[in-house]
Protein backbone atom coordinates (compact mmCIF):
# COMPACT_ATOMS: atom_id res chain seq x y z
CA UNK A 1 -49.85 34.72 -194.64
CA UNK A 2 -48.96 35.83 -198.19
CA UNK A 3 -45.41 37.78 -199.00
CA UNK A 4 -47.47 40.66 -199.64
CA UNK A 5 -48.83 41.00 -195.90
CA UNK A 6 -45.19 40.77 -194.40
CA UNK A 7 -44.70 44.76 -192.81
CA UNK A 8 -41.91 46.52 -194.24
CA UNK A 9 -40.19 50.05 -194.21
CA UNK A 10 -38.85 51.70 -197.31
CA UNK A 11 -35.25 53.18 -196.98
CA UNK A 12 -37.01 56.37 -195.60
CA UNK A 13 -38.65 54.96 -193.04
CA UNK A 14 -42.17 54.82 -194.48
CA UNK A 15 -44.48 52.20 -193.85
CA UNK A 16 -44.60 49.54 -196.92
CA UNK A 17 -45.73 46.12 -198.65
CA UNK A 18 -44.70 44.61 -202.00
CA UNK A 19 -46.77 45.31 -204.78
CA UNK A 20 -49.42 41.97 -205.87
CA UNK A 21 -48.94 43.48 -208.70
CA UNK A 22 -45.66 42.57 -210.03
CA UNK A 23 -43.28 40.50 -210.69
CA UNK A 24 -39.79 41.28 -208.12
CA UNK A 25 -36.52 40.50 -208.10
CA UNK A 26 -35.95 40.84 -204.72
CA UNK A 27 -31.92 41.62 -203.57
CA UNK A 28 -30.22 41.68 -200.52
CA UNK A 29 -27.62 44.90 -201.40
CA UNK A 30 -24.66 46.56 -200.05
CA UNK A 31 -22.48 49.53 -201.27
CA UNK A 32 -19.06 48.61 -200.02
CA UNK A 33 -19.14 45.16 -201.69
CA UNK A 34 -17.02 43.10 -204.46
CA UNK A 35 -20.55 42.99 -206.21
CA UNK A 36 -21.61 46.13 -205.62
CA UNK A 37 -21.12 47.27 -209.50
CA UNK A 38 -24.12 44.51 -209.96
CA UNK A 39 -26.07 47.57 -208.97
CA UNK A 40 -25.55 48.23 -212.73
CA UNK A 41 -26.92 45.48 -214.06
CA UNK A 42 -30.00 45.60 -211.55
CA UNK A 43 -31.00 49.08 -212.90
CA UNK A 44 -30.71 48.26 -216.39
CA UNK A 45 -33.19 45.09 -216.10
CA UNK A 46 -35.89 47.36 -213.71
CA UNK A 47 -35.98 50.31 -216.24
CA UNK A 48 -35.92 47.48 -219.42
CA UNK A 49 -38.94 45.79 -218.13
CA UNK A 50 -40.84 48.57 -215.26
CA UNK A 51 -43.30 49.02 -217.53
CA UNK A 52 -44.23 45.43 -218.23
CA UNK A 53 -45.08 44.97 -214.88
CA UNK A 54 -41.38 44.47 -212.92
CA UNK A 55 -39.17 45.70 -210.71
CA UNK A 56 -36.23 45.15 -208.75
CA UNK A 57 -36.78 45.63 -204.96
CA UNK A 58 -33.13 46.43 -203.27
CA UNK A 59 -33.04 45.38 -199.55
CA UNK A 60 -29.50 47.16 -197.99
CA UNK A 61 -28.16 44.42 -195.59
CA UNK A 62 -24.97 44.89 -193.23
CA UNK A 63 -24.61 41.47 -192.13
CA UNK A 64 -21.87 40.22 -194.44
CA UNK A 65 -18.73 41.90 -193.12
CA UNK A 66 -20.53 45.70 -192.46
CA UNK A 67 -20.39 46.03 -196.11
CA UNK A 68 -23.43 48.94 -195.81
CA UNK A 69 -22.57 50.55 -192.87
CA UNK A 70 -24.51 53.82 -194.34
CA UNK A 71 -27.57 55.64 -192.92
CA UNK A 72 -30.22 55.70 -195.08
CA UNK A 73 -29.77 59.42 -196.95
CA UNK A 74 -26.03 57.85 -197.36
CA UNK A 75 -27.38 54.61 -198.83
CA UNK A 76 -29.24 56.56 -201.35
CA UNK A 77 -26.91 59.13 -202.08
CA UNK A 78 -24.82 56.59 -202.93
CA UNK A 79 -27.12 54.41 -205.33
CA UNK A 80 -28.43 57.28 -206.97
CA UNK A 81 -25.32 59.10 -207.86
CA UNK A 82 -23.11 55.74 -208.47
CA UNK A 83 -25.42 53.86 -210.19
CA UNK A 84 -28.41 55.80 -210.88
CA UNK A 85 -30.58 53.47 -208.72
CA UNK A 86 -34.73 54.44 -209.25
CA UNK A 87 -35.61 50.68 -207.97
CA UNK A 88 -37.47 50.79 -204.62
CA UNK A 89 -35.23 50.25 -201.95
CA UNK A 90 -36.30 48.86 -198.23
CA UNK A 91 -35.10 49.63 -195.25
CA UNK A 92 -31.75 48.20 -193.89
CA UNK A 93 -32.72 44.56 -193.13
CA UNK A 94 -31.14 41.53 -191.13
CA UNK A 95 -31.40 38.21 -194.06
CA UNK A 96 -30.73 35.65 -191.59
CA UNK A 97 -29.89 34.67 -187.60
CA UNK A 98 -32.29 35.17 -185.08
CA UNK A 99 -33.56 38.96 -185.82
CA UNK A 100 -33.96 37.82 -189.78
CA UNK A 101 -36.85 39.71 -190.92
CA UNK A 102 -39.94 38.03 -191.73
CA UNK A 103 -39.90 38.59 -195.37
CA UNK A 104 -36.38 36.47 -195.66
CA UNK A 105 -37.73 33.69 -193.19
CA UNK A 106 -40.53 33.48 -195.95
CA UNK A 107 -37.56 33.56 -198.80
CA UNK A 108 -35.21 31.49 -197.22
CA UNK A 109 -37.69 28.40 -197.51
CA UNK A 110 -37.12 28.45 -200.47
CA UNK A 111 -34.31 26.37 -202.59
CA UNK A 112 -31.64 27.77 -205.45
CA UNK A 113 -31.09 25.86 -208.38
CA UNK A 114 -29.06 23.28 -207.22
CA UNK A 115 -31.94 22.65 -204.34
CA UNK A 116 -30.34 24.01 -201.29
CA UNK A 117 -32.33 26.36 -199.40
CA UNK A 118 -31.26 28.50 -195.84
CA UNK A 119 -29.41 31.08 -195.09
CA UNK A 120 -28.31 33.81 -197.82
CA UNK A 121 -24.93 33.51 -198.88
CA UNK A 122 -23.74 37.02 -198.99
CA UNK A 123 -24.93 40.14 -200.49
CA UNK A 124 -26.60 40.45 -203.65
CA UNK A 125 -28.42 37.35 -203.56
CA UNK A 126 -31.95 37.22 -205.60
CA UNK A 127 -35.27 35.92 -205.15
CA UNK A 128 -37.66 36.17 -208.37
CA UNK A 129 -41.77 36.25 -206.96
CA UNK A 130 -44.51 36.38 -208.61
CA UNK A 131 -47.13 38.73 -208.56
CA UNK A 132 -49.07 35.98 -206.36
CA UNK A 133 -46.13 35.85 -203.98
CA UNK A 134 -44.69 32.68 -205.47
CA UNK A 135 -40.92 32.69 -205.59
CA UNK A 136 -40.38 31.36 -209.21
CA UNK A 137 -36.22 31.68 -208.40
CA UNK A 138 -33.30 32.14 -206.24
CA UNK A 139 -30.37 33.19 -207.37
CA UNK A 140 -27.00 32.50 -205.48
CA UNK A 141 -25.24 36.21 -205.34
CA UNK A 142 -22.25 35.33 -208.37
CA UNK A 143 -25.45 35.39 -210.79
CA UNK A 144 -25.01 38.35 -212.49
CA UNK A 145 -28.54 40.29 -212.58
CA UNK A 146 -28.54 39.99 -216.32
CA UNK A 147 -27.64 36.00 -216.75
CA UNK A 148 -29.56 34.57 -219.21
CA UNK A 149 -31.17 32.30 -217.94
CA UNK A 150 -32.38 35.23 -214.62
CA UNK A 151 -33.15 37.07 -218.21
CA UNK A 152 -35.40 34.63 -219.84
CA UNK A 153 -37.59 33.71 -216.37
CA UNK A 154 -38.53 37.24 -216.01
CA UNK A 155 -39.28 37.03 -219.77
CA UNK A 156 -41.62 34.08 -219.01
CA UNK A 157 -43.07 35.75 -216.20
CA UNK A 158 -43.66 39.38 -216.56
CA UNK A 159 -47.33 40.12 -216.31
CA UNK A 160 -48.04 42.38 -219.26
């Protein structure tokens, strides 16, 4: 099964799939988090390369100390007027245990740069696929979204 078959629901409840069409940097997110201001930094790299063929996809995840304990109107309330979020965002997900969704069994195969795969650490952890569903990258969550070296794989990989 590719990543692009997994079933998902956007933030709203709708019925969704990640684009084939695209590169993604996919993030586990949370609003009440240390890292939350990487928000920021995630907005800034979707609108600087959206129309080369990216985006960021934010996945809200209360698993690391209920740090997004918000429904989803107060989820995007939140990333809109904070941080001026226009990413798409998923529905509230579970990233690992025994009700992980399937798209983070699928990303959790895969290793970080020091090759240790598993579980996700904490929030704000990010997996760069390929429009073919490959994950080029994972990237532990102190990478900030716009580290140079996150910076210059997306370079090498955007698809226009």
């Amino acid at each position: 099964m590719s990543i692009h078959d997994i079933a998902l629901r956007t933030l709203e409840g709708e019925a969704a799939a990640l684009p084939s069409d695209r590169l993604l940097l996919i993030v586990n997110v949370a609003s009440k988090c240390g890292l939350t201001p990487q928000y920021a930094g995630l907005e800034r790299l979707h609108e600087r390369y959206a129309e080369r063929g990216f985006s960021v996809v934010g996945v809200p995840c209360d698993q690391f100390m209920g740090q997004e304990p918000g429904s989803p109107a107060e989820i995007r309330e939140f990333c809109s007027l904070t941080y001026g979020v226009t990413f798409p965002m998923l529905a509230k997900t579970e990233v690992n245990g025994a009700d992980r969704h399937p798209l983070y069994a699928e990303l959790t195969r895969h290793p970080d740069t020091d090759g240790e795969a598993g579980d996700v650490q904490w929030n704000f952890e990010k997996f760069l696929v390929a429009p073919d569903g490959t994950v080029l990258g994972r990237y532990r969550p102190a990478t900030e979204p716009e580290d140079p070296r996150l910076v210059r794989t997306i370079e090498q990989h955007l698809p226009s």
